[in-house]
C-alpha atoms as a PDB file:
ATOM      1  CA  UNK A   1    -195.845 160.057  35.435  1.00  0.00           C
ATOM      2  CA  UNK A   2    -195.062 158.736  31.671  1.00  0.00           C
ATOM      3  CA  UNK A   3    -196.827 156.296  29.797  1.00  0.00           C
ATOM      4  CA  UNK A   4    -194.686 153.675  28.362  1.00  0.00           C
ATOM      5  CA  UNK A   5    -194.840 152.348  24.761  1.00  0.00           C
ATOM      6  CA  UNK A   6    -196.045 148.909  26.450  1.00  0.00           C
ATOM      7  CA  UNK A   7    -199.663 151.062  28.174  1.00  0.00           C
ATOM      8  CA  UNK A   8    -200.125 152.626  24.229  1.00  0.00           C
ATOM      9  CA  UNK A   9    -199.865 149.335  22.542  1.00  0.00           C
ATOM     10  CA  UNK A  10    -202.343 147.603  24.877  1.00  0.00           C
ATOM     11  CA  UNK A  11    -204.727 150.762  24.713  1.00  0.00           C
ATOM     12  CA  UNK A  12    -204.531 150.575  20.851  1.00  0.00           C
ATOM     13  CA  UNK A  13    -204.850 146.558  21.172  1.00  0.00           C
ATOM     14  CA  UNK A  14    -207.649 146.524  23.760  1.00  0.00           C
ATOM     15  CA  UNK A  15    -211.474 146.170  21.911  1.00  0.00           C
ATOM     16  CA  UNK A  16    -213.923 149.166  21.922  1.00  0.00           C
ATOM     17  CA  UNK A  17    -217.302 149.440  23.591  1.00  0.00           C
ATOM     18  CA  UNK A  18    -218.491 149.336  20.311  1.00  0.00           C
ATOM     19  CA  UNK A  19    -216.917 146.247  18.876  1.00  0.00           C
ATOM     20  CA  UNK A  20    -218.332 144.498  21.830  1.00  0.00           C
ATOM     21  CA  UNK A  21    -221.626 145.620  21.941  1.00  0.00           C
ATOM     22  CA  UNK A  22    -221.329 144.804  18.034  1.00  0.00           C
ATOM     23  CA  UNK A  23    -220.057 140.978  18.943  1.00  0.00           C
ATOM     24  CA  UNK A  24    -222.745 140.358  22.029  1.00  0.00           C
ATOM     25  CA  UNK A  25    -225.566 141.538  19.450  1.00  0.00           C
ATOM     26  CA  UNK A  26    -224.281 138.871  16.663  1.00  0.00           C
ATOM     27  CA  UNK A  27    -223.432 136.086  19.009  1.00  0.00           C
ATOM     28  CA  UNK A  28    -227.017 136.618  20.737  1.00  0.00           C
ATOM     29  CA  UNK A  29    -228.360 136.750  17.288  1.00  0.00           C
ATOM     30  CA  UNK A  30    -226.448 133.547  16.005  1.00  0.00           C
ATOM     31  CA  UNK A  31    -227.950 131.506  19.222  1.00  0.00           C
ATOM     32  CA  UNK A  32    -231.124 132.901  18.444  1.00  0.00           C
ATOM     33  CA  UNK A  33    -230.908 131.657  15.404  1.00  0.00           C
ATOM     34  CA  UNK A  34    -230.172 128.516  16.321  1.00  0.00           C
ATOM     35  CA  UNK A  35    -232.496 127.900  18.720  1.00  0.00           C
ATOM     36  CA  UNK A  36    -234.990 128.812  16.390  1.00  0.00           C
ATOM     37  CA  UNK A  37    -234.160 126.120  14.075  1.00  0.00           C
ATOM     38  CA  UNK A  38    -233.593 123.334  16.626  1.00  0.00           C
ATOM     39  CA  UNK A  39    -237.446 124.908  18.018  1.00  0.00           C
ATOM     40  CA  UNK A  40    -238.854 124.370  14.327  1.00  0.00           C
ATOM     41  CA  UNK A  41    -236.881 121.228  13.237  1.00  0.00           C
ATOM     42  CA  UNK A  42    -237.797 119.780  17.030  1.00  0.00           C
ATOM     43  CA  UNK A  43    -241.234 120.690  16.758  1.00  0.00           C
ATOM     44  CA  UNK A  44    -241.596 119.217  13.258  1.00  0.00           C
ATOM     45  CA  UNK A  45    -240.043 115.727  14.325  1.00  0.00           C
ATOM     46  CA  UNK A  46    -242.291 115.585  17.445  1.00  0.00           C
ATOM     47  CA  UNK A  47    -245.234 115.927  15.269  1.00  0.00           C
ATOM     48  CA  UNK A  48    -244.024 113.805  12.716  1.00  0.00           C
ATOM     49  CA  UNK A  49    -243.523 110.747  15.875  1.00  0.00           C
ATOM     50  CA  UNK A  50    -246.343 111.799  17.343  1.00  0.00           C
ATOM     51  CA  UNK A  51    -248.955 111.119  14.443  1.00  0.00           C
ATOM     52  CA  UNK A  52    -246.997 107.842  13.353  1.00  0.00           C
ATOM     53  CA  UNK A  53    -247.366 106.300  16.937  1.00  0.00           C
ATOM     54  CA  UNK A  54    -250.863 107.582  17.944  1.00  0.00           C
ATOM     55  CA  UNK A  55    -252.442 106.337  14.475  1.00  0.00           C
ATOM     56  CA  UNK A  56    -249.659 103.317  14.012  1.00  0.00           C
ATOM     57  CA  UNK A  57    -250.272 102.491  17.763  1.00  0.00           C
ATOM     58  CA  UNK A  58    -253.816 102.559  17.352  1.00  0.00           C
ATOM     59  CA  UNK A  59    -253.937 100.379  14.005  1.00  0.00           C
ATOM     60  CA  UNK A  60    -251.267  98.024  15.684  1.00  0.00           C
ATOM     61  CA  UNK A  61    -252.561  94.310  16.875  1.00  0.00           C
ATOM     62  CA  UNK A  62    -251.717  90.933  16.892  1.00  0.00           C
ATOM     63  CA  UNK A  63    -253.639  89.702  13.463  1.00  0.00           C
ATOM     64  CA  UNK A  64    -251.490  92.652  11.967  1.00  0.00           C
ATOM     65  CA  UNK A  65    -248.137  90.762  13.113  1.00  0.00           C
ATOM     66  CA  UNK A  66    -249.084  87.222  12.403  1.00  0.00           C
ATOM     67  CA  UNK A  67    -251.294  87.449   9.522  1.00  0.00           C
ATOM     68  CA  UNK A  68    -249.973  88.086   6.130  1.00  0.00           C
ATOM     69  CA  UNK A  69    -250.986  90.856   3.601  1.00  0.00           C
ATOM     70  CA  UNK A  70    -254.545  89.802   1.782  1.00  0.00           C
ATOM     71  CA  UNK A  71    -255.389  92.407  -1.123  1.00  0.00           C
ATOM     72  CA  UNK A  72    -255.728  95.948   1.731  1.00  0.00           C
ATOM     73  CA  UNK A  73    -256.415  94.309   4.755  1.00  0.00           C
ATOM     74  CA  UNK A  74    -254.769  91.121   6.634  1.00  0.00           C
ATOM     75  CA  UNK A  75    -251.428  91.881   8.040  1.00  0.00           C
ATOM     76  CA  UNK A  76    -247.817  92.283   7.828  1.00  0.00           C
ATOM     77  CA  UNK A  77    -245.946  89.899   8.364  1.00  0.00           C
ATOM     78  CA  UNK A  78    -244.855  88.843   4.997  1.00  0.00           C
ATOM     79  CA  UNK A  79    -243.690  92.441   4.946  1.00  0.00           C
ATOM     80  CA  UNK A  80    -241.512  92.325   8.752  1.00  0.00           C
ATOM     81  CA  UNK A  81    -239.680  89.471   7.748  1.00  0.00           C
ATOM     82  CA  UNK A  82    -238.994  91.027   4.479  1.00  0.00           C
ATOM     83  CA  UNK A  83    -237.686  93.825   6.245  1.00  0.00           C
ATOM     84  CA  UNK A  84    -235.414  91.517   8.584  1.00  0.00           C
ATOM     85  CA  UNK A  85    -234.348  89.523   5.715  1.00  0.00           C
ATOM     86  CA  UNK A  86    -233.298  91.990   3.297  1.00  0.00           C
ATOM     87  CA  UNK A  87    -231.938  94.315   6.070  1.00  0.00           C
ATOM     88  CA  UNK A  88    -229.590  91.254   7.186  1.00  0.00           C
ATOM     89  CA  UNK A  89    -228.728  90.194   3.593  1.00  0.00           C
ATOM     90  CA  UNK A  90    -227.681  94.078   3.142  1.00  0.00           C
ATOM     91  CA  UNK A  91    -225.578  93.543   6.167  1.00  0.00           C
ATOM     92  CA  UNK A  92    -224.189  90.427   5.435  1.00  0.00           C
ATOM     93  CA  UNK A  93    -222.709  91.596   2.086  1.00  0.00           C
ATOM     94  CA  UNK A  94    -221.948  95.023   3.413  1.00  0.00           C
ATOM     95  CA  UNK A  95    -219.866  94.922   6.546  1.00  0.00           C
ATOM     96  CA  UNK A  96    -216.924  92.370   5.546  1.00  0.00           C
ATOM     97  CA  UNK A  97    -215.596  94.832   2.377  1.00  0.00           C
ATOM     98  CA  UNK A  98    -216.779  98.086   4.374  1.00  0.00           C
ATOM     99  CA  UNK A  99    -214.681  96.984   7.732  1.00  0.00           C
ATOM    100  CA  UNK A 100    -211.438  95.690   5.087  1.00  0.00           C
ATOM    101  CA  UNK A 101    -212.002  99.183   2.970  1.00  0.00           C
ATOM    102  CA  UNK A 102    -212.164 100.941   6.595  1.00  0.00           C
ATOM    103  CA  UNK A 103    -208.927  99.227   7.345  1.00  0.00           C
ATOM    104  CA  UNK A 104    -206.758  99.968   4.314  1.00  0.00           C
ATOM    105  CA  UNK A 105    -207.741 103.403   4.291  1.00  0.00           C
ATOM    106  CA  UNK A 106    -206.506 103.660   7.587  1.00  0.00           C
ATOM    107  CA  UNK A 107    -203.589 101.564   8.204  1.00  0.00           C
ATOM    108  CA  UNK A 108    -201.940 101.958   4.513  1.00  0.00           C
ATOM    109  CA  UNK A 109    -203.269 105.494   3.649  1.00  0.00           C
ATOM    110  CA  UNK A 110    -200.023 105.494   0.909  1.00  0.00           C
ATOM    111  CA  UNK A 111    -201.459 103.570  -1.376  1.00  0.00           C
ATOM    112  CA  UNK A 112    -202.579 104.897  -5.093  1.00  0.00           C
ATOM    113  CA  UNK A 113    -205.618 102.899  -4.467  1.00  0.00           C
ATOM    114  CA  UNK A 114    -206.626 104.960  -0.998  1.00  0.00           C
ATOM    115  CA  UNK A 115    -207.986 107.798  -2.997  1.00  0.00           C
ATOM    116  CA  UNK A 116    -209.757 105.554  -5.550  1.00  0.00           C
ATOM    117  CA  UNK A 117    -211.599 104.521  -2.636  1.00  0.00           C
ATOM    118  CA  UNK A 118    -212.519 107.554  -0.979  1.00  0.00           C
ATOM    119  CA  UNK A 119    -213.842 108.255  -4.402  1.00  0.00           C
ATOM    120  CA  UNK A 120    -215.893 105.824  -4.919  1.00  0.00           C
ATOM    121  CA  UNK A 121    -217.055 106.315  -1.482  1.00  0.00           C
ATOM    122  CA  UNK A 122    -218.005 109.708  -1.972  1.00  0.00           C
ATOM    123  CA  UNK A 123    -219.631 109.085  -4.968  1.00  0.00           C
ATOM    124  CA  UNK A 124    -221.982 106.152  -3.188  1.00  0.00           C
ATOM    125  CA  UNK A 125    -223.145 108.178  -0.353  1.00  0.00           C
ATOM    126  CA  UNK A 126    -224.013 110.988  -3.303  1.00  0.00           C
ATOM    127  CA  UNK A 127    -226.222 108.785  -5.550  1.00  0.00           C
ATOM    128  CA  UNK A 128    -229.871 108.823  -5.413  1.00  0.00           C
ATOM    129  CA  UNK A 129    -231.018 105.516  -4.169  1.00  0.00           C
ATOM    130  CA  UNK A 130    -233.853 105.320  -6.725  1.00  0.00           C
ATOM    131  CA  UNK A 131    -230.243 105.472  -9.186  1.00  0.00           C
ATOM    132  CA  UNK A 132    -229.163 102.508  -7.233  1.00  0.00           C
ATOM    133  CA  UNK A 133    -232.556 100.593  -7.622  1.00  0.00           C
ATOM    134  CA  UNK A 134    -232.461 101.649 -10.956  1.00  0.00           C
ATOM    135  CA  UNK A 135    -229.127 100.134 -11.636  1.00  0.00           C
ATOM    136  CA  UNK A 136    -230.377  97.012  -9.515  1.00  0.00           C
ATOM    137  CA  UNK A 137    -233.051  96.641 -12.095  1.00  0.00           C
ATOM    138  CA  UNK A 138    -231.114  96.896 -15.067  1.00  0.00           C
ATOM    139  CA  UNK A 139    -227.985  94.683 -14.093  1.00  0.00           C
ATOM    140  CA  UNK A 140    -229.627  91.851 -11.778  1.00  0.00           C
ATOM    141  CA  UNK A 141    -233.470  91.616 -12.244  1.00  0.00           C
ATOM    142  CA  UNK A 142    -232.902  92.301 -15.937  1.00  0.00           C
ATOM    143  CA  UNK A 143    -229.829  91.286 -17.798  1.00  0.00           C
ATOM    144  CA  UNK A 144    -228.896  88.603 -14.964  1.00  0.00           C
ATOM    145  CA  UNK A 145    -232.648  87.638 -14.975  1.00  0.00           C
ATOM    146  CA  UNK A 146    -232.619  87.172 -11.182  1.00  0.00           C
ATOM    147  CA  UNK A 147    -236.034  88.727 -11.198  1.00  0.00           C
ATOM    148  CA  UNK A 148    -237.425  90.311  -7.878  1.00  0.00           C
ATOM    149  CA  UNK A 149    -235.487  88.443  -5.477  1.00  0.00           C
ATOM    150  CA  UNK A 150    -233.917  88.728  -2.437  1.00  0.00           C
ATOM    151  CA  UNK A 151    -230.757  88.686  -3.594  1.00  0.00           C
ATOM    152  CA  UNK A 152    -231.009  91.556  -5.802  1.00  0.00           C
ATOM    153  CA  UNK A 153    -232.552  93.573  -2.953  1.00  0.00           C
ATOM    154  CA  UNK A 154    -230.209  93.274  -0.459  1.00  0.00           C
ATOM    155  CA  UNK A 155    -227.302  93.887  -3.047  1.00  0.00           C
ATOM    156  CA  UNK A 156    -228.830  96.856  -3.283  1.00  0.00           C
ATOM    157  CA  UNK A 157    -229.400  97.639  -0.072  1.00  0.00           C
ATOM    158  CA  UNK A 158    -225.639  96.865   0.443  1.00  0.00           C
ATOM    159  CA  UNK A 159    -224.773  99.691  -1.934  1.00  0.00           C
ATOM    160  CA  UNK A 160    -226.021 101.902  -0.170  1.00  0.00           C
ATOM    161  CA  UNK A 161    -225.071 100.628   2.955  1.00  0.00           C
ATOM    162  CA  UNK A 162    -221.382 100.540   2.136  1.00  0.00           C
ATOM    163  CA  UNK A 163    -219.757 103.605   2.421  1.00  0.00           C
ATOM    164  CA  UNK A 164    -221.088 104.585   5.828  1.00  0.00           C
ATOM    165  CA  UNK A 165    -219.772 101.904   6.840  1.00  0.00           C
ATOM    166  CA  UNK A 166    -216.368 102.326   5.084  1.00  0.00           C
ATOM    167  CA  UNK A 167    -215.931 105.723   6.343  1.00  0.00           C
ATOM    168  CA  UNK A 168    -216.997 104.896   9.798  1.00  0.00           C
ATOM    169  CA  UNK A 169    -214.779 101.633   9.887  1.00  0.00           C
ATOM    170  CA  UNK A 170    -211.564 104.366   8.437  1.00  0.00           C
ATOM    171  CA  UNK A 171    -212.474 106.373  11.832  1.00  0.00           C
ATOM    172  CA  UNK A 172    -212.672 103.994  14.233  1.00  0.00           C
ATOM    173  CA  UNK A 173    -209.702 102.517  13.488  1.00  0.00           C
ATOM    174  CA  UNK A 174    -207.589 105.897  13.148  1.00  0.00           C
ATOM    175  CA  UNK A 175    -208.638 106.686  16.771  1.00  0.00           C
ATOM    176  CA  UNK A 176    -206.634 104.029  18.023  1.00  0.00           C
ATOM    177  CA  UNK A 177    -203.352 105.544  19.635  1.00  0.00           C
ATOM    178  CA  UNK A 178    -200.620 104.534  17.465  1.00  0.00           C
ATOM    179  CA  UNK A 179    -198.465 104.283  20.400  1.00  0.00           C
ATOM    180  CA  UNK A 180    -200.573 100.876  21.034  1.00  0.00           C
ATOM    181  CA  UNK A 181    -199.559  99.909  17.504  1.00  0.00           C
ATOM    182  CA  UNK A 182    -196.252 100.386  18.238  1.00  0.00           C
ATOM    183  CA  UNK A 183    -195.970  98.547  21.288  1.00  0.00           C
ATOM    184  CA  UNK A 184    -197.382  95.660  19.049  1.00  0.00           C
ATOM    185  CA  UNK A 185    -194.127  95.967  16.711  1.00  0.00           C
ATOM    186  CA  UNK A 186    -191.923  95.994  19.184  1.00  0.00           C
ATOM    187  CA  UNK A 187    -192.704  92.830  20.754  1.00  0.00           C
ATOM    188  CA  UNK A 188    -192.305  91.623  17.256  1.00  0.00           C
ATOM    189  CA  UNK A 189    -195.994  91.082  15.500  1.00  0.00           C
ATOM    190  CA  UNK A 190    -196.929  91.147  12.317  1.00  0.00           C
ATOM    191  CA  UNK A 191    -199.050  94.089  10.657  1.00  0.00           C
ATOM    192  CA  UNK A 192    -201.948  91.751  10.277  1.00  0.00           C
ATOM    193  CA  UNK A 193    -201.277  90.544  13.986  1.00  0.00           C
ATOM    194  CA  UNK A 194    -201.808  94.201  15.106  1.00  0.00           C
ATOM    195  CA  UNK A 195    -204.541  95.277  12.855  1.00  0.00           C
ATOM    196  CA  UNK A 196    -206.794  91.937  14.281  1.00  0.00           C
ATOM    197  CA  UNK A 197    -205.425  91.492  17.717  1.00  0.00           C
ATOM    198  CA  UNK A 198    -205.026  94.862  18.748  1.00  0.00           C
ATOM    199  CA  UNK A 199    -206.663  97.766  16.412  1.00  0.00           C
ATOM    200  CA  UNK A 200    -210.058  96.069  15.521  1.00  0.00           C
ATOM    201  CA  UNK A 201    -210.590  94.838  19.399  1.00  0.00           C
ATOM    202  CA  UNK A 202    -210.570  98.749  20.168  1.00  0.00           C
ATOM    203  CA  UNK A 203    -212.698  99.955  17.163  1.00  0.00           C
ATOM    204  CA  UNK A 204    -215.163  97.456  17.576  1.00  0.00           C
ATOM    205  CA  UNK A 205    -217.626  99.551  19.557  1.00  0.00           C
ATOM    206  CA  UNK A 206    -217.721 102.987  16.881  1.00  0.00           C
ATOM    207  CA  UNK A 207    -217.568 100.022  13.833  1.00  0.00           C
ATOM    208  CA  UNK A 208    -221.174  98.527  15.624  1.00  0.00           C
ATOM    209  CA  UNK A 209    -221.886 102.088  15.574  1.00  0.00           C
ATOM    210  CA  UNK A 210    -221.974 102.920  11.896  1.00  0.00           C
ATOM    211  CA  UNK A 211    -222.945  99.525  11.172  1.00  0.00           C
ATOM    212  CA  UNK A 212    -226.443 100.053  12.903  1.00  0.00           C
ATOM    213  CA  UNK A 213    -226.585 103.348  11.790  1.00  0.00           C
ATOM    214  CA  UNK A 214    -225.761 102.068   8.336  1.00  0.00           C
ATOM    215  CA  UNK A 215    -229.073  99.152   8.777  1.00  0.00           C
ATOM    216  CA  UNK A 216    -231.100 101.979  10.265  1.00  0.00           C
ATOM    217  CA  UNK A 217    -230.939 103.970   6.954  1.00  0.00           C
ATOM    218  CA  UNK A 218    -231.482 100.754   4.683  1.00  0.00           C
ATOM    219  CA  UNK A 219    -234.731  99.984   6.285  1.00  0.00           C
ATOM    220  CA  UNK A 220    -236.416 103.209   5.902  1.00  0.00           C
ATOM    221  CA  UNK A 221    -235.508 102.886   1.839  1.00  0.00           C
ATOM    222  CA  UNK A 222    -238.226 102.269  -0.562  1.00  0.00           C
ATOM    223  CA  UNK A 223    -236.902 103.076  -3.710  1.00  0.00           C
ATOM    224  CA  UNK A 224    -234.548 100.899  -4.654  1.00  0.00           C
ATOM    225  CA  UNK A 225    -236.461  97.730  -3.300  1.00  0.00           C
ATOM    226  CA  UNK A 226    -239.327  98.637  -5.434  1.00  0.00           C
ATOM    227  CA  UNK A 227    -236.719  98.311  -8.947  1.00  0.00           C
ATOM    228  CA  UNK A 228    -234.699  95.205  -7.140  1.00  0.00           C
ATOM    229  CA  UNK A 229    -237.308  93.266  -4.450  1.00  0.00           C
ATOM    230  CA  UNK A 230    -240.404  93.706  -5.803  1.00  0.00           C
ATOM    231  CA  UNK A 231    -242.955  93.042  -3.746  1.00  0.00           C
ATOM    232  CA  UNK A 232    -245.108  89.591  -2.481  1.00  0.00           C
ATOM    233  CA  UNK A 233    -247.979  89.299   0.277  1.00  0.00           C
ATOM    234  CA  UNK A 234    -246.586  85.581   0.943  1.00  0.00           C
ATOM    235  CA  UNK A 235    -243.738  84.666   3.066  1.00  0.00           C
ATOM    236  CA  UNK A 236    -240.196  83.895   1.915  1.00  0.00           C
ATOM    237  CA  UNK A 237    -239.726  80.401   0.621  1.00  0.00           C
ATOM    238  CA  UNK A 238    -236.218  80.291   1.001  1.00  0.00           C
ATOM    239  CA  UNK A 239    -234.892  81.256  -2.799  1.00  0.00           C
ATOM    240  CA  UNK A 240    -232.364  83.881  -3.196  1.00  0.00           C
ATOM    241  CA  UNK A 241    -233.582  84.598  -7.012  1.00  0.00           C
ATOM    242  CA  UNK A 242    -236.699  84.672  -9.116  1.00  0.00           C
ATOM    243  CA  UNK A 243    -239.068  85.455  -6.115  1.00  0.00           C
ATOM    244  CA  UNK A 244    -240.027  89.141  -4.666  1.00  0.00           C
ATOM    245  CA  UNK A 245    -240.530  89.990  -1.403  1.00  0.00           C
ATOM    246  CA  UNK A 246    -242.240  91.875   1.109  1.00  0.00           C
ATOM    247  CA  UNK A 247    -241.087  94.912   3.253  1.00  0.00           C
ATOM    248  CA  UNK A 248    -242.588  97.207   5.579  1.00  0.00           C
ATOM    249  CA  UNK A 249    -241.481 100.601   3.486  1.00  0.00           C
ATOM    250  CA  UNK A 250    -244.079  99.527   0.716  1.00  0.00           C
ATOM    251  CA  UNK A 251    -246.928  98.884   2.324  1.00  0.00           C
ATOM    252  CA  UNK A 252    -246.898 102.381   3.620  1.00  0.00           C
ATOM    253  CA  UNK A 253    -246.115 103.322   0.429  1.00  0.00           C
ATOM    254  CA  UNK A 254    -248.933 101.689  -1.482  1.00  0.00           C
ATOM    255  CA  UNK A 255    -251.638 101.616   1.358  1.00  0.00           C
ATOM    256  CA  UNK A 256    -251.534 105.141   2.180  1.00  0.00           C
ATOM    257  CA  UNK A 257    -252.863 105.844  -1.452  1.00  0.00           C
ATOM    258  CA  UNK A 258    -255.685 103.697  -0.994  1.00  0.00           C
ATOM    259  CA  UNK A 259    -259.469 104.499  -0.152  1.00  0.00           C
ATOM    260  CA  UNK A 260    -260.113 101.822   2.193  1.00  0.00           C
ATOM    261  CA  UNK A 261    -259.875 102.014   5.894  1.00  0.00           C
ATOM    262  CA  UNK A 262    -258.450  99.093   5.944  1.00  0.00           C
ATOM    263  CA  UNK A 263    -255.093  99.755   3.784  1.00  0.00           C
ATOM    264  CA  UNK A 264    -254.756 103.287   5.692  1.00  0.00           C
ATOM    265  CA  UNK A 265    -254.717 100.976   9.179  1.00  0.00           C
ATOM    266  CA  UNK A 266    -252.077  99.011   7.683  1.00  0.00           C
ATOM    267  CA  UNK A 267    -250.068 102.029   6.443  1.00  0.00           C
ATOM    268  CA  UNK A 268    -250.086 103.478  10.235  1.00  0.00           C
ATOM    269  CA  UNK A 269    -249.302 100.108  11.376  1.00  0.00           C
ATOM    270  CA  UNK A 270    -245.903  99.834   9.156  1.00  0.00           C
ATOM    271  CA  UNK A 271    -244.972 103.511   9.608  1.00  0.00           C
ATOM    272  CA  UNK A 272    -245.011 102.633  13.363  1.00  0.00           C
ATOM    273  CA  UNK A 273    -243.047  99.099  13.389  1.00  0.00           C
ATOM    274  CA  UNK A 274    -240.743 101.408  10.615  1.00  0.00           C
ATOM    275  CA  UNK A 275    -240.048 104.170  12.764  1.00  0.00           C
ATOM    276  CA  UNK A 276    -239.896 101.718  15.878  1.00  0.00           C
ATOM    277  CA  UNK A 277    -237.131 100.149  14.264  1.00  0.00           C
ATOM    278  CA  UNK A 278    -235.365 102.706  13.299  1.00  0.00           C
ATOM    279  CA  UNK A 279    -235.491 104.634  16.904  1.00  0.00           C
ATOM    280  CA  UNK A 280    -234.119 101.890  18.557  1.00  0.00           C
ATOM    281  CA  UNK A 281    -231.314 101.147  16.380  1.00  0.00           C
ATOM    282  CA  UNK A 282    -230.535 104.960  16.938  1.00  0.00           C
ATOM    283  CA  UNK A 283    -230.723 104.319  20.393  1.00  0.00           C
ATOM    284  CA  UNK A 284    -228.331 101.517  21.005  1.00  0.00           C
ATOM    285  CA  UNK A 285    -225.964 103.495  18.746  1.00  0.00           C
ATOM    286  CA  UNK A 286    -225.640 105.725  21.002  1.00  0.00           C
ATOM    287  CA  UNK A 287    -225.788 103.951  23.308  1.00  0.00           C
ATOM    288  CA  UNK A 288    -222.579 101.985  22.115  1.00  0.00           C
ATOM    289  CA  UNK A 289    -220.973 104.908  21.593  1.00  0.00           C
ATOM    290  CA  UNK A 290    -221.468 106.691  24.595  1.00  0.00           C
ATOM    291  CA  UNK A 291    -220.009 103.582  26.903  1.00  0.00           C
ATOM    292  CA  UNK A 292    -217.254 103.504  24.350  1.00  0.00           C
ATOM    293  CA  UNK A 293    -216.218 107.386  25.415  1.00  0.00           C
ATOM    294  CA  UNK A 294    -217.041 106.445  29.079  1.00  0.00           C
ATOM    295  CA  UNK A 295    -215.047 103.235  28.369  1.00  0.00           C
ATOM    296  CA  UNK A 296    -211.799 105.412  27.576  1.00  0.00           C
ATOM    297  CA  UNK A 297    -212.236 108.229  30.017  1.00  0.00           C
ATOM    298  CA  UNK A 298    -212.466 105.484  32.491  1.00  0.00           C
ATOM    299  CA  UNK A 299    -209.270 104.006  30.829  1.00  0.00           C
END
């Protein structure tokens, strides 16, 4: 009985024993490897979380949340609604030109000024954010003579906020099916009809996404608050210029260096409401996101 030219082929195609012992050993090794570093990166973050909530939880009370800062001791709640206030004030000036930058980078990609964007983009999410405060400093509190304000702060913060949300804005609304798009032209709409009535309704849930991913990241920043906000152990009067502000990210800062028990207390305290914060915006993020994919499966 002959062998055909089809049997040699396939024998000469077909993998030795020793190429796959070779590719089990490297693909055991490669998940190996990776365990190993979700094990060590895993382990460090539970430490990390569990130090900041046993000592945070322990220095946490209700004089700390309704007293303000007095010299190292008091409270901090000059610096929580400095937090919410220049978080929001980020927000505020960061989400309108993120969401229109998402949308022109999507929807009219041909554009000479589409990669002018993307640059600038890439070149945000690159620069130090001590840079940014830096350049808050020299431009607002400075040369504008703003001072430590508010206003310079969450300028700042919107900086840096920006292109996350640019670039998450670009995604969302590229995932909409353009056959939905086109069955918006057909019955006769305008672009702008489509893009507001029919694209942004649809990439509403993954835009939320990046935008609370986007105020997760601004809260945890220190540097460039300390060259733009300043800091204050009073409560905001109201003034967008010419008067600092508190935030939770430097009392950590500055009371962890401090002797007294006291400061250290209120250090924990912050690093707790801080990390708090930030967990839970990570949490509803994904949450969004996940009824967003179980929204279109569904669908």
């Amino acid at each position: 009985m002959g062998v055909s030219a089809i049997d040699v082929r396939a024998a000469i195609n077909q993998p030795s024993i020793f190429r796959l012992v070779q590719r089990k050993i490297f693909n055991s090794a490669g998940w190996g490897l990776c365990g190993l570093t979700f094990l060590l990166l895993g382990s460090a973050m539970v430490w990390i979380l569990k130090m900041v909530f046993v000592r945070g939880a322990g220095a946490l009370n209700l004089k700390v949340l309704t007293h303000i800062q007095i010299g190292v001791a008091g409270g901090l709640l000059n610096a929580i609604e400095g937090t919410l206030v220049l978080g929001v004030g980020g927000l505020i000036l960061s989400v309108p030109p993120g969401i229109a930058a998402g949308i022109y980078l999507s929807e009219y990609d041909g554009g000479w000024l589409a990669p002018v964007l993307r640059f600038m983009s890439d070149v945000l999410v690159g620069v130090p954010s001590i840079v940014v405060g830096y350049f808050g400093y020299v431009t607002m509190v400075a040369t504008l003579g703003w001072g430590f304000s508010v206003a310079a702060g969450s300028i700042a913060l919107a900086m840096i906020s920006l292109p996350y949300i640019t670039r998450t804005s670009e995604v969302a609304f590229r995932q909409v099916p353009r056959t939905l798009r086109e069955a918006g032209f057909g019955l006769g709409c305008k672009p702008g009809t489509v893009i507001m009535r029919i694209c942004l309704p649809m990439a509403t849930p993954a835009i939320l996404t990046g935008v609370l991913l986007a105020l997760a990241i601004s809260v945890g920043e220190t540097a460039p608050l300390i060259y733009t906000a300043g800091w204050s152990s009073f409560l905001w009067t109201g003034h967008l210029t010419k008067e600092p502000m508190g935030y939770l990210t430097y009392a950590i800062w500055a009371m962890i260096t401090e002797p007294q028990r006291s400061a250290h207390q209120l250090a924990y305290a912050a690093a707790f409401l801080v990390t708090l914060f930030v967990l839970v915006i990570s949490v509803i993020a994904r949450v969004v996101t996940f009824r967003r994919s179980g929204w279109g499966q569904h669908a």
